[in-house]
PDB file of N, CA and C in Angstrom:
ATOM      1  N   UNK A   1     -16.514  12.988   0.231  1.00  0.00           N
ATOM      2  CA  UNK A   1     -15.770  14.128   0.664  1.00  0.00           C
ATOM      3  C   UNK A   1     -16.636  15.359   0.586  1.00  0.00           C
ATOM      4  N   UNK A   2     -16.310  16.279   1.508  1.00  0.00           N
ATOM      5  CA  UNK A   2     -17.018  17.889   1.401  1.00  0.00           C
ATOM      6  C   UNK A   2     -16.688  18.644   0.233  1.00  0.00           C
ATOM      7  N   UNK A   3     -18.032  18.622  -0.528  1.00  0.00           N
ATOM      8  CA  UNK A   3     -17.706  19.547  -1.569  1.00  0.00           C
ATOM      9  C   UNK A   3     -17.547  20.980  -1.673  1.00  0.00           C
ATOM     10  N   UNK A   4     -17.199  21.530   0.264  1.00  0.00           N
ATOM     11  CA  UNK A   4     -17.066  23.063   0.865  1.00  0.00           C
ATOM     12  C   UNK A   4     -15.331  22.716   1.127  1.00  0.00           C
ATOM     13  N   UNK A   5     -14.648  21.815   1.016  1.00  0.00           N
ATOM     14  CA  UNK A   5     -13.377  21.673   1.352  1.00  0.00           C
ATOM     15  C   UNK A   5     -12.390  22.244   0.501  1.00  0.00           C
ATOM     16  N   UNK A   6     -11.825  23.089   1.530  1.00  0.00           N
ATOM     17  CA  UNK A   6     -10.694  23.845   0.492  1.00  0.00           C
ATOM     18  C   UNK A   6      -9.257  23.609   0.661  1.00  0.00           C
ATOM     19  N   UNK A   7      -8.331  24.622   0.788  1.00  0.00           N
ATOM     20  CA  UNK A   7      -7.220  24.618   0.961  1.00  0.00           C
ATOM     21  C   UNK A   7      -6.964  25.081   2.564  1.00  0.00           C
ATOM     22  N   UNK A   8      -6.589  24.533   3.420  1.00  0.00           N
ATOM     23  CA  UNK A   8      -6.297  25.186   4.509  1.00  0.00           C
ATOM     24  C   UNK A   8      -4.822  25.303   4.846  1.00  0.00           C
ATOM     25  N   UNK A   9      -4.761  26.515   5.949  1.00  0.00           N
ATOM     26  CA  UNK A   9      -3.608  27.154   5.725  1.00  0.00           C
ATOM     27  C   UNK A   9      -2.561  27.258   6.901  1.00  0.00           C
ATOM     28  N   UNK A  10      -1.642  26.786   7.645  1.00  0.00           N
ATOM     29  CA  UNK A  10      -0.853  27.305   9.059  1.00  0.00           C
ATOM     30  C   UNK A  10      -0.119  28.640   8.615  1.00  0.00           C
ATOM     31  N   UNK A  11      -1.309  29.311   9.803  1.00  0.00           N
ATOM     32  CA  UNK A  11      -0.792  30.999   9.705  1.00  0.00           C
ATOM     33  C   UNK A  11       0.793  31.000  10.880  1.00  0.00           C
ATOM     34  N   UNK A  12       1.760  31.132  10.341  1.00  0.00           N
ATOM     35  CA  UNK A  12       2.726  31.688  10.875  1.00  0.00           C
ATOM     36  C   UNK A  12       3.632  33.047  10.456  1.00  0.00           C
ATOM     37  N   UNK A  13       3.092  33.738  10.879  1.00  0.00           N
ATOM     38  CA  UNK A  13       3.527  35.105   9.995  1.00  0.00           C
ATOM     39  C   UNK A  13       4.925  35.656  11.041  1.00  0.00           C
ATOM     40  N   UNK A  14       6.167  35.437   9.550  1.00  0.00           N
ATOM     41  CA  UNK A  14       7.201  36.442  10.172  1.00  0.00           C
ATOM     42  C   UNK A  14       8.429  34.845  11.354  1.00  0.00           C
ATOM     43  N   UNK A  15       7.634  33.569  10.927  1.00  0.00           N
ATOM     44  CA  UNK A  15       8.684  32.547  11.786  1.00  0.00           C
ATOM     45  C   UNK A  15       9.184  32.097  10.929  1.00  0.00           C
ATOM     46  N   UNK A  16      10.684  31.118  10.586  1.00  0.00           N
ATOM     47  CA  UNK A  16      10.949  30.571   9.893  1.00  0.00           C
ATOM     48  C   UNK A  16      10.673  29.082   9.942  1.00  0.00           C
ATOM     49  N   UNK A  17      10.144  28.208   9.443  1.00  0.00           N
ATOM     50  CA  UNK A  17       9.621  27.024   9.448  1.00  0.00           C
ATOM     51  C   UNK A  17      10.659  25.828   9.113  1.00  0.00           C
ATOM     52  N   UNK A  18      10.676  24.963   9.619  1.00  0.00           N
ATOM     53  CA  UNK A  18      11.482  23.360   8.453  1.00  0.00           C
ATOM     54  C   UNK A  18      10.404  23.755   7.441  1.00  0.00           C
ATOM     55  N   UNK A  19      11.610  22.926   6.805  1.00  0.00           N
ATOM     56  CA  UNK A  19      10.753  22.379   5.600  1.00  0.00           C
ATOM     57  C   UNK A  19       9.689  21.617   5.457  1.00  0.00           C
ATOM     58  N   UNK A  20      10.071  20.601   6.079  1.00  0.00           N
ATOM     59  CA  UNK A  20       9.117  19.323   6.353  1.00  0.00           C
ATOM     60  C   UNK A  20       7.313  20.135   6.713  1.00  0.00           C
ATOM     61  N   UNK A  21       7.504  21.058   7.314  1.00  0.00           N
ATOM     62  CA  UNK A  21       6.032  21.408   7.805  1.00  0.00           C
ATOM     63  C   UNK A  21       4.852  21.401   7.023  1.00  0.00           C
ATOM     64  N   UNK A  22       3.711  20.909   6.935  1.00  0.00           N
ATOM     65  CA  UNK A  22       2.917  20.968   6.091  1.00  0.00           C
ATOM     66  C   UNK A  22       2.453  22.583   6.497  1.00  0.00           C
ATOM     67  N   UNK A  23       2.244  23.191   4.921  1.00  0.00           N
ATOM     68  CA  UNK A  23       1.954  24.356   4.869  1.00  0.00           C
ATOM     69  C   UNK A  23       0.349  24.538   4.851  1.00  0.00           C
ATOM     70  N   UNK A  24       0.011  23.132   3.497  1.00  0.00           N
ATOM     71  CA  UNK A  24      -1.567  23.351   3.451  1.00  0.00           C
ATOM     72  C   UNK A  24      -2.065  21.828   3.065  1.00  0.00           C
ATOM     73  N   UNK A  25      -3.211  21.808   3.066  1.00  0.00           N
ATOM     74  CA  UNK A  25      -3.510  20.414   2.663  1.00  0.00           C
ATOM     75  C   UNK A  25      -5.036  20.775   2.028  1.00  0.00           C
ATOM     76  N   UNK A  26      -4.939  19.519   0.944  1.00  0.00           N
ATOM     77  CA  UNK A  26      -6.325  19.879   0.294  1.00  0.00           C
ATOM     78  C   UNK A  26      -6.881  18.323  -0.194  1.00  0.00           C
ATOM     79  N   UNK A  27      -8.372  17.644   0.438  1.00  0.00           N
ATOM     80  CA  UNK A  27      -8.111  16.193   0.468  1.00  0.00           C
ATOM     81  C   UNK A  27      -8.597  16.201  -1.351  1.00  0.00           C
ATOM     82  N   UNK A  28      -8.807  15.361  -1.895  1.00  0.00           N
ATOM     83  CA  UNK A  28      -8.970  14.999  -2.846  1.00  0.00           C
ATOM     84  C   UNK A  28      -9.944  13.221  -3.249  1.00  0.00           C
ATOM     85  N   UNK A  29     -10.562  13.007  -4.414  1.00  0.00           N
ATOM     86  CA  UNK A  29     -11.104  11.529  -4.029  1.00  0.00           C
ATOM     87  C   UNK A  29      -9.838  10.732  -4.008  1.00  0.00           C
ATOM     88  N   UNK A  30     -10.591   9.588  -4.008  1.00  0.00           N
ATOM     89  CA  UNK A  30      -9.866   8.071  -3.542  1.00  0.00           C
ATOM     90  C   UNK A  30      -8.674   8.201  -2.254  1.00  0.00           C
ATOM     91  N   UNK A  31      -9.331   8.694  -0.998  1.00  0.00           N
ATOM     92  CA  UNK A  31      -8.771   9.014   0.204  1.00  0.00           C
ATOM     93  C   UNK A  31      -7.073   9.294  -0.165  1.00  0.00           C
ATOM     94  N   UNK A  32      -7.089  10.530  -1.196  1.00  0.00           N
ATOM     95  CA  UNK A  32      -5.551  11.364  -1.945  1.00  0.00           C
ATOM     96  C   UNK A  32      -5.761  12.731  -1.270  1.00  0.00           C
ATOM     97  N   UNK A  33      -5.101  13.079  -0.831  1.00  0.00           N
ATOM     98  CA  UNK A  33      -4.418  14.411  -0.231  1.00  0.00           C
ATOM     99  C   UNK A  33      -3.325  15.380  -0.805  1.00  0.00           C
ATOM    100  N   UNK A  34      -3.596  16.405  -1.257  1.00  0.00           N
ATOM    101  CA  UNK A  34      -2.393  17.236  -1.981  1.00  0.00           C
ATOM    102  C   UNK A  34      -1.886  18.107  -0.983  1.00  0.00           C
ATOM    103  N   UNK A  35      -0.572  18.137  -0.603  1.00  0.00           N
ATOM    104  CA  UNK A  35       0.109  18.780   0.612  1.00  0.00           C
ATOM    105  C   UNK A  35       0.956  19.231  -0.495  1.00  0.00           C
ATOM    106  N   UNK A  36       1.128  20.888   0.568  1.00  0.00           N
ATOM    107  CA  UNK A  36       2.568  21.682   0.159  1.00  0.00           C
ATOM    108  C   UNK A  36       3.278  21.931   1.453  1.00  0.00           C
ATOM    109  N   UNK A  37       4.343  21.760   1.429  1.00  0.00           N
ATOM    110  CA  UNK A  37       5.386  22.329   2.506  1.00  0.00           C
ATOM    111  C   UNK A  37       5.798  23.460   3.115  1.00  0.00           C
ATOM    112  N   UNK A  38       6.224  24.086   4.155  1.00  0.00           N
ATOM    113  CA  UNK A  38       6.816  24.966   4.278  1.00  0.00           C
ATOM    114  C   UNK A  38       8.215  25.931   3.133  1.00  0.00           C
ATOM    115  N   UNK A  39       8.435  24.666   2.539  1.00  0.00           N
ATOM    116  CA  UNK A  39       9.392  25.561   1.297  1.00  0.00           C
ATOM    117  C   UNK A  39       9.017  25.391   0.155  1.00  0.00           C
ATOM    118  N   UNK A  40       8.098  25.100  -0.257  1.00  0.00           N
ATOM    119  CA  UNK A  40       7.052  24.897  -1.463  1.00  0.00           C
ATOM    120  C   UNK A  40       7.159  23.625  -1.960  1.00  0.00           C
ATOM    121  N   UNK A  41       7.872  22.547  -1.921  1.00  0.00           N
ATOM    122  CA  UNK A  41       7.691  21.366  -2.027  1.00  0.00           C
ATOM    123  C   UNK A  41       6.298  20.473  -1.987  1.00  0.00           C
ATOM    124  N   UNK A  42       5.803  19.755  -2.781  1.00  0.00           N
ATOM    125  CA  UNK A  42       4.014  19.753  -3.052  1.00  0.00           C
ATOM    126  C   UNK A  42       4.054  18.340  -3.335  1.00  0.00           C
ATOM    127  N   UNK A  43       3.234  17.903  -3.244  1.00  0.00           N
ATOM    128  CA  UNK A  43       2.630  16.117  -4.022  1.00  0.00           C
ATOM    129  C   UNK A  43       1.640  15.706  -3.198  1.00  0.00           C
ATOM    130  N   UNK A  44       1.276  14.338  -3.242  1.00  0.00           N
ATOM    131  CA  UNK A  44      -0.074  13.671  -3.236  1.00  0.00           C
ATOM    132  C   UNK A  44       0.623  12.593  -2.121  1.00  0.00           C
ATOM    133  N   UNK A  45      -0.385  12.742  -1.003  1.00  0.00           N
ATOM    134  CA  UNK A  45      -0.672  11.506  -0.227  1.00  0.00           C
ATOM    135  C   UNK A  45      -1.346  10.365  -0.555  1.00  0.00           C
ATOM    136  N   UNK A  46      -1.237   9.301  -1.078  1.00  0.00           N
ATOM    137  CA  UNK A  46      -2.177   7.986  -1.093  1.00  0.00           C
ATOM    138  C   UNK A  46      -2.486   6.976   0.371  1.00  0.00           C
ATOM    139  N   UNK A  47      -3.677   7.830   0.826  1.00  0.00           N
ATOM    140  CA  UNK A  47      -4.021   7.559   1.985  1.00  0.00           C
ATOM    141  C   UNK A  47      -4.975   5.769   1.748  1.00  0.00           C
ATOM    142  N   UNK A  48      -5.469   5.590   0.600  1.00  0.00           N
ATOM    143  CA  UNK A  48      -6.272   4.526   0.217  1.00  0.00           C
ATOM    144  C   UNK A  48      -5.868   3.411   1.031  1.00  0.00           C
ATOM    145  N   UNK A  49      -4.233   2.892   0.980  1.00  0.00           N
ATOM    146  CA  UNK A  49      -3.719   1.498   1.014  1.00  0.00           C
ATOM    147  C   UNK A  49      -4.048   1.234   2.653  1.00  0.00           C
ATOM    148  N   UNK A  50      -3.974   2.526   2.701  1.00  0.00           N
ATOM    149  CA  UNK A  50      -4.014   2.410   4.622  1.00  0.00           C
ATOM    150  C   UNK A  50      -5.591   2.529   5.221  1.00  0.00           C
ATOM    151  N   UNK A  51      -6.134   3.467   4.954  1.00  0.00           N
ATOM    152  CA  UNK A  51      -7.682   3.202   5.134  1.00  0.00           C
ATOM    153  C   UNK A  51      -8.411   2.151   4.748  1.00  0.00           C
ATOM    154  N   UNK A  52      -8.263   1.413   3.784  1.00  0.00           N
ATOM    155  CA  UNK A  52      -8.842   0.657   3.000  1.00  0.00           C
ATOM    156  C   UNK A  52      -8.678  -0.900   3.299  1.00  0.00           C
ATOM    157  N   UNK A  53      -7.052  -1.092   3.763  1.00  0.00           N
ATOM    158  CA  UNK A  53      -6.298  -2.015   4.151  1.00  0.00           C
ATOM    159  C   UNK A  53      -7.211  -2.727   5.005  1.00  0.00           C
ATOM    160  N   UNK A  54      -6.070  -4.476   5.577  1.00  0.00           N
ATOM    161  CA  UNK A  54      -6.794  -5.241   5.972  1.00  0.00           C
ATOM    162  C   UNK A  54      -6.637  -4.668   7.989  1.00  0.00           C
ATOM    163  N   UNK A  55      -5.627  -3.734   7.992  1.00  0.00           N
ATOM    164  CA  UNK A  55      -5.618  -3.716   9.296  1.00  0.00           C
ATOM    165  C   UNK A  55      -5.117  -1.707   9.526  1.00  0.00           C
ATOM    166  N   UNK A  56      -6.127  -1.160   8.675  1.00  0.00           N
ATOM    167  CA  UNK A  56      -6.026   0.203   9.345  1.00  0.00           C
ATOM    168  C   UNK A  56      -5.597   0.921  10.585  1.00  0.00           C
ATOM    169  N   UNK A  57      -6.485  -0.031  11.143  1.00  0.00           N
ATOM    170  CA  UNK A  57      -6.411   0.476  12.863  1.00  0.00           C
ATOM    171  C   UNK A  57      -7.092   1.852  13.468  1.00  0.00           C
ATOM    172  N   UNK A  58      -6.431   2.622  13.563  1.00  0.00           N
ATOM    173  CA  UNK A  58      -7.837   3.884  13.854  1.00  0.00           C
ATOM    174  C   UNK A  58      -7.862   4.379  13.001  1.00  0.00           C
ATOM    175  N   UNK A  59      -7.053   4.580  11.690  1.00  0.00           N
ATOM    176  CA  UNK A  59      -7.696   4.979  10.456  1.00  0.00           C
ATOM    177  C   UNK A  59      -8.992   4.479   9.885  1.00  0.00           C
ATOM    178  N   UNK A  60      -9.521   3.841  10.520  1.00  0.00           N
ATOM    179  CA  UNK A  60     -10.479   3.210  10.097  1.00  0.00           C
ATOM    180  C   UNK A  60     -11.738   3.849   9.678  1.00  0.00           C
ATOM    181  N   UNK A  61     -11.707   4.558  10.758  1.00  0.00           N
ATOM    182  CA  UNK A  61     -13.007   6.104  10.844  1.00  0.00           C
ATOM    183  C   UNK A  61     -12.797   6.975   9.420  1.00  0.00           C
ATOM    184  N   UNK A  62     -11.325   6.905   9.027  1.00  0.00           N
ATOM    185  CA  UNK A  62     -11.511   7.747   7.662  1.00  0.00           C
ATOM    186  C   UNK A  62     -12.274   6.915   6.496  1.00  0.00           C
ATOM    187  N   UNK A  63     -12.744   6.170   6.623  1.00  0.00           N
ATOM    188  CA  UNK A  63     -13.363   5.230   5.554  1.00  0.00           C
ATOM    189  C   UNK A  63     -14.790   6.295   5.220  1.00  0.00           C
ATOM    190  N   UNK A  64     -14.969   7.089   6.683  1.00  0.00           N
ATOM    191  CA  UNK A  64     -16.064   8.062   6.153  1.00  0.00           C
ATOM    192  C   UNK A  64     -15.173   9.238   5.399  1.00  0.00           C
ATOM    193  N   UNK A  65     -16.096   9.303   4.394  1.00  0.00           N
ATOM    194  CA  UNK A  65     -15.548  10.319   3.505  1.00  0.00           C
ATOM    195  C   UNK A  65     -15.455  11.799   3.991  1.00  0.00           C
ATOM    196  N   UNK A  66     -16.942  11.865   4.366  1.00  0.00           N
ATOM    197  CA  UNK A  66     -17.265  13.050   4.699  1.00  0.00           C
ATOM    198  C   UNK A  66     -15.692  13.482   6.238  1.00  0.00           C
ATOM    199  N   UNK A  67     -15.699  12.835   6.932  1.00  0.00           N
ATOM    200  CA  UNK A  67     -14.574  12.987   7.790  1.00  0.00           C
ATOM    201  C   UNK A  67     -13.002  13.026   7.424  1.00  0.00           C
ATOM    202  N   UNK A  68     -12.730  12.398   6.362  1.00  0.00           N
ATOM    203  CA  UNK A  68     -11.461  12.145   5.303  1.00  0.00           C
ATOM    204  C   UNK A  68     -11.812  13.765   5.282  1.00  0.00           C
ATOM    205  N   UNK A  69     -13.117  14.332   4.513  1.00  0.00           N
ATOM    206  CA  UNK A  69     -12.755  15.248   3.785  1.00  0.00           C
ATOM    207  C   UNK A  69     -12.545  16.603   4.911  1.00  0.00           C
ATOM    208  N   UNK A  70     -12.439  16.322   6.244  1.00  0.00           N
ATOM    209  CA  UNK A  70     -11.999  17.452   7.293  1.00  0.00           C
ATOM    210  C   UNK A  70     -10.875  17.317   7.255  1.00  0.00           C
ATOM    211  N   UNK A  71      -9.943  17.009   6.421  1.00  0.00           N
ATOM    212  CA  UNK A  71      -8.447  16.978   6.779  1.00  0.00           C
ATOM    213  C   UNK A  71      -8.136  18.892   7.239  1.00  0.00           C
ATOM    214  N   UNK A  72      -7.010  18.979   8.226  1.00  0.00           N
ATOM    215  CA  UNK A  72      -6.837  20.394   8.153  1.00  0.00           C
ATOM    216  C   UNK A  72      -4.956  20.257   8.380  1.00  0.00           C
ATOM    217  N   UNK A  73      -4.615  21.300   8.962  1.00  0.00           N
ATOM    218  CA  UNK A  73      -2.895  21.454   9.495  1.00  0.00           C
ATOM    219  C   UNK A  73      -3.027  21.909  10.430  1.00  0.00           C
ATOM    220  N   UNK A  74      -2.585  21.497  11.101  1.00  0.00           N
ATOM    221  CA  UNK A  74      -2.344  21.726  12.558  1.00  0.00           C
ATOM    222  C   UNK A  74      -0.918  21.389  13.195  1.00  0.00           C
ATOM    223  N   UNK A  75      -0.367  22.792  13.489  1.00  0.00           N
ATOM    224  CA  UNK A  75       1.280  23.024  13.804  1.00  0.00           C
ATOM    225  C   UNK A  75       2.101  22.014  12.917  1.00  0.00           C
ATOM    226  N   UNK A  76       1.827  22.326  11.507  1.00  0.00           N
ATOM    227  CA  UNK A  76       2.532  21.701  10.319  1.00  0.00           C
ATOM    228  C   UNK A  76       2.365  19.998  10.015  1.00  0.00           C
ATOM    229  N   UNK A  77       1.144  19.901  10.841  1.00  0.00           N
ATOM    230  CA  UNK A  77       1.061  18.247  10.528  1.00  0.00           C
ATOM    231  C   UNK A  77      -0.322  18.334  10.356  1.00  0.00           C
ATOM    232  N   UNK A  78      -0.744  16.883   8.542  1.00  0.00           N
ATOM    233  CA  UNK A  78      -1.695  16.991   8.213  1.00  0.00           C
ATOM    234  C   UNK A  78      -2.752  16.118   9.101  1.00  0.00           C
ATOM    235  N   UNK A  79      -3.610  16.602   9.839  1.00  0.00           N
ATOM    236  CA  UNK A  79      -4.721  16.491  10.659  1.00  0.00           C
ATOM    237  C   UNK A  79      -6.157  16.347  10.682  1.00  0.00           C
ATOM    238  N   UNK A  80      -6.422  15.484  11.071  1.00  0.00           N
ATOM    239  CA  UNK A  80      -8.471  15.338  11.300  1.00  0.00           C
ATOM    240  C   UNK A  80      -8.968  15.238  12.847  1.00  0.00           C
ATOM    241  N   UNK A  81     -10.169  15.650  12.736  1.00  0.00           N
ATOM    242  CA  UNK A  81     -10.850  15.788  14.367  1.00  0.00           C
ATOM    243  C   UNK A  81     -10.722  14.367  14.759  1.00  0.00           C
ATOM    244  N   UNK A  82     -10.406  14.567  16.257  1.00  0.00           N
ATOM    245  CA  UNK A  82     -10.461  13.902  16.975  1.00  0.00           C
ATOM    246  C   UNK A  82      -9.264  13.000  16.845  1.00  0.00           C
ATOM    247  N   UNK A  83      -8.107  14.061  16.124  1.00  0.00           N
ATOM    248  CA  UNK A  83      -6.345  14.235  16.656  1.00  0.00           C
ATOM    249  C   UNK A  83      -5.905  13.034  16.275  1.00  0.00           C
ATOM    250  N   UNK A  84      -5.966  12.336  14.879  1.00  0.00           N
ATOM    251  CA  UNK A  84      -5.174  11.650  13.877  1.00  0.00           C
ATOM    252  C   UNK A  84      -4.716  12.422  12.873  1.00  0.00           C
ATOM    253  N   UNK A  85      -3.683  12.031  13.186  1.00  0.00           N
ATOM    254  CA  UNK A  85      -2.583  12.605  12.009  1.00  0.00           C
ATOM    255  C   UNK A  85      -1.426  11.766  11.647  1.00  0.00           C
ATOM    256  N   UNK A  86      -0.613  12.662  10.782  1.00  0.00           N
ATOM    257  CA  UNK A  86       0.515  11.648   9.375  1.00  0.00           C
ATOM    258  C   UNK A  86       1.744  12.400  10.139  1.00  0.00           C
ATOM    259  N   UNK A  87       2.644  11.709   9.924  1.00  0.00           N
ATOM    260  CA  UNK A  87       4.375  12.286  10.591  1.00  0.00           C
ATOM    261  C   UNK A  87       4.415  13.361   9.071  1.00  0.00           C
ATOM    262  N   UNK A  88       4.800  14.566   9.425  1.00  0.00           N
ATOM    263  CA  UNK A  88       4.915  15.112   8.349  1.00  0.00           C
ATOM    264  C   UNK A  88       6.547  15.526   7.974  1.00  0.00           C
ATOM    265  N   UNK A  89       6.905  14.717   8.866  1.00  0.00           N
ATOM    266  CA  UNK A  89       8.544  14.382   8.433  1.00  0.00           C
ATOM    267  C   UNK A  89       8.859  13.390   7.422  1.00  0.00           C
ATOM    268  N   UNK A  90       8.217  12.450   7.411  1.00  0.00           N
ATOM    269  CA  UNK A  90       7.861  11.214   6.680  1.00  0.00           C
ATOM    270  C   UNK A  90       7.079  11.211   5.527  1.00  0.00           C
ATOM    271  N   UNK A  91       6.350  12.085   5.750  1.00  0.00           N
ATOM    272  CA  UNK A  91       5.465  12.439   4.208  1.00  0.00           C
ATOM    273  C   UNK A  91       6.570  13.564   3.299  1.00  0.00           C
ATOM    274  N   UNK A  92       7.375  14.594   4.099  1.00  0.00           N
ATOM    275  CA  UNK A  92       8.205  14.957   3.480  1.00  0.00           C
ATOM    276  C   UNK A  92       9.296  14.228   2.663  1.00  0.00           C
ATOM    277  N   UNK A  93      10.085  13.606   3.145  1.00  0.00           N
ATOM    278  CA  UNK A  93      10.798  12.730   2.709  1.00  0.00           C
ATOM    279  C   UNK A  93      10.392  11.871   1.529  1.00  0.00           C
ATOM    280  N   UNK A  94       9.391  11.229   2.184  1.00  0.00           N
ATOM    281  CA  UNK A  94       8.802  10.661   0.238  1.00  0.00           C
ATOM    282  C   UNK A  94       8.539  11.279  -0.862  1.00  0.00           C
ATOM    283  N   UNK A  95       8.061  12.534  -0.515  1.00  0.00           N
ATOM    284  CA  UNK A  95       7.200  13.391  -1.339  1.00  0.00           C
ATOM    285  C   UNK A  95       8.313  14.300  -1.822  1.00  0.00           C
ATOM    286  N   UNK A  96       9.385  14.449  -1.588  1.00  0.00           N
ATOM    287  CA  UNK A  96      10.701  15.225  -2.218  1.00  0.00           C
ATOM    288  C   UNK A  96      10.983  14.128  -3.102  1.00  0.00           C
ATOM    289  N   UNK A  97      11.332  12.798  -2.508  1.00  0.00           N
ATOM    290  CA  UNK A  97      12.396  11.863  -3.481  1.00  0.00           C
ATOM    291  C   UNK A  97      11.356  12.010  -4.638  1.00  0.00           C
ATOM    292  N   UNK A  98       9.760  11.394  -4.616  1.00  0.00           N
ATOM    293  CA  UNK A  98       9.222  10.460  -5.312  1.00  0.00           C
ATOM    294  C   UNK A  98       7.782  11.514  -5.765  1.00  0.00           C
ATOM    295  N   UNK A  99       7.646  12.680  -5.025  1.00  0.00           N
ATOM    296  CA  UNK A  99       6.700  13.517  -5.189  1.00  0.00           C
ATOM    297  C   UNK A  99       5.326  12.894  -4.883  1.00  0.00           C
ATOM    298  N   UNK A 100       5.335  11.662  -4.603  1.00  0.00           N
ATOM    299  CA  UNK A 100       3.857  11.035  -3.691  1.00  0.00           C
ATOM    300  C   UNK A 100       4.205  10.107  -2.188  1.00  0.00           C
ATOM    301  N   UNK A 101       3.591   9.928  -1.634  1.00  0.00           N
ATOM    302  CA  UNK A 101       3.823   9.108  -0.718  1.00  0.00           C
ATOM    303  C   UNK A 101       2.688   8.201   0.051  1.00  0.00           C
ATOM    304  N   UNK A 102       2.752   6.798  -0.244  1.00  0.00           N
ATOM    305  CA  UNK A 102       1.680   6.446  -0.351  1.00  0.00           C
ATOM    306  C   UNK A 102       1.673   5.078   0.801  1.00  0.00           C
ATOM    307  N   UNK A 103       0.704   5.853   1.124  1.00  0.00           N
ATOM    308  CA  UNK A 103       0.570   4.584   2.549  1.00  0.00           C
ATOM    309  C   UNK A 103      -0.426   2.926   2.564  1.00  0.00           C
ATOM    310  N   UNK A 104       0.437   2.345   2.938  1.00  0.00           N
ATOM    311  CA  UNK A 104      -0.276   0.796   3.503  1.00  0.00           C
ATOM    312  C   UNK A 104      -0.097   0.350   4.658  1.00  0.00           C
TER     313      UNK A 104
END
């Protein structure tokens, strides 16, 4: 992962958002992601089961770290170049009940 990787941010100044929206995302090791929401709601993605897995599929490319570690937000969904991304309706939902949400 990029050890220049920070917190990134969806500037919406003055709209009211769902909840569900990812506000920021910040990747972390063992392909873990810390997301906060549009209403401050926060926890950890476990991206591992799915990258790592026997049948990723185009996650596969995140196996590079250095690319894992471009995660950004983009119109409230957590995002990497070349336009893979997580339902951030679905990461909400886990991440309220269970405060992680962890993919295979």
């Amino acid at each position: 992962m990029s050890a220049t990787s920070g917190t990134t941010q969806n500037c919406t100044a003055g709209l009211a958002l769902p909840p569900w929206r990812v506000a920021t995302v910040r990747p972390a090791a063992g392909y873990t992601l810390h997301v906060t929401f549009a209403d401050g709601t926060s926890g950890k993605v476990l991206c591992a089961g799915l990258i790592g897995g026997p049948r990723p599929g185009v996650f596969a490319e995140l196996r590079d770290t250095d690319l894992f570690g471009q995660v950004f937000v983009d119109h409230g969904a957590v995002t990497w170049p070349g336009g893979l991304d997580l339902a951030p309706d679905a990461m909400y939902d886990a991440i309220a009940a269970r405060g992680v949400w962890q993919l295979t």
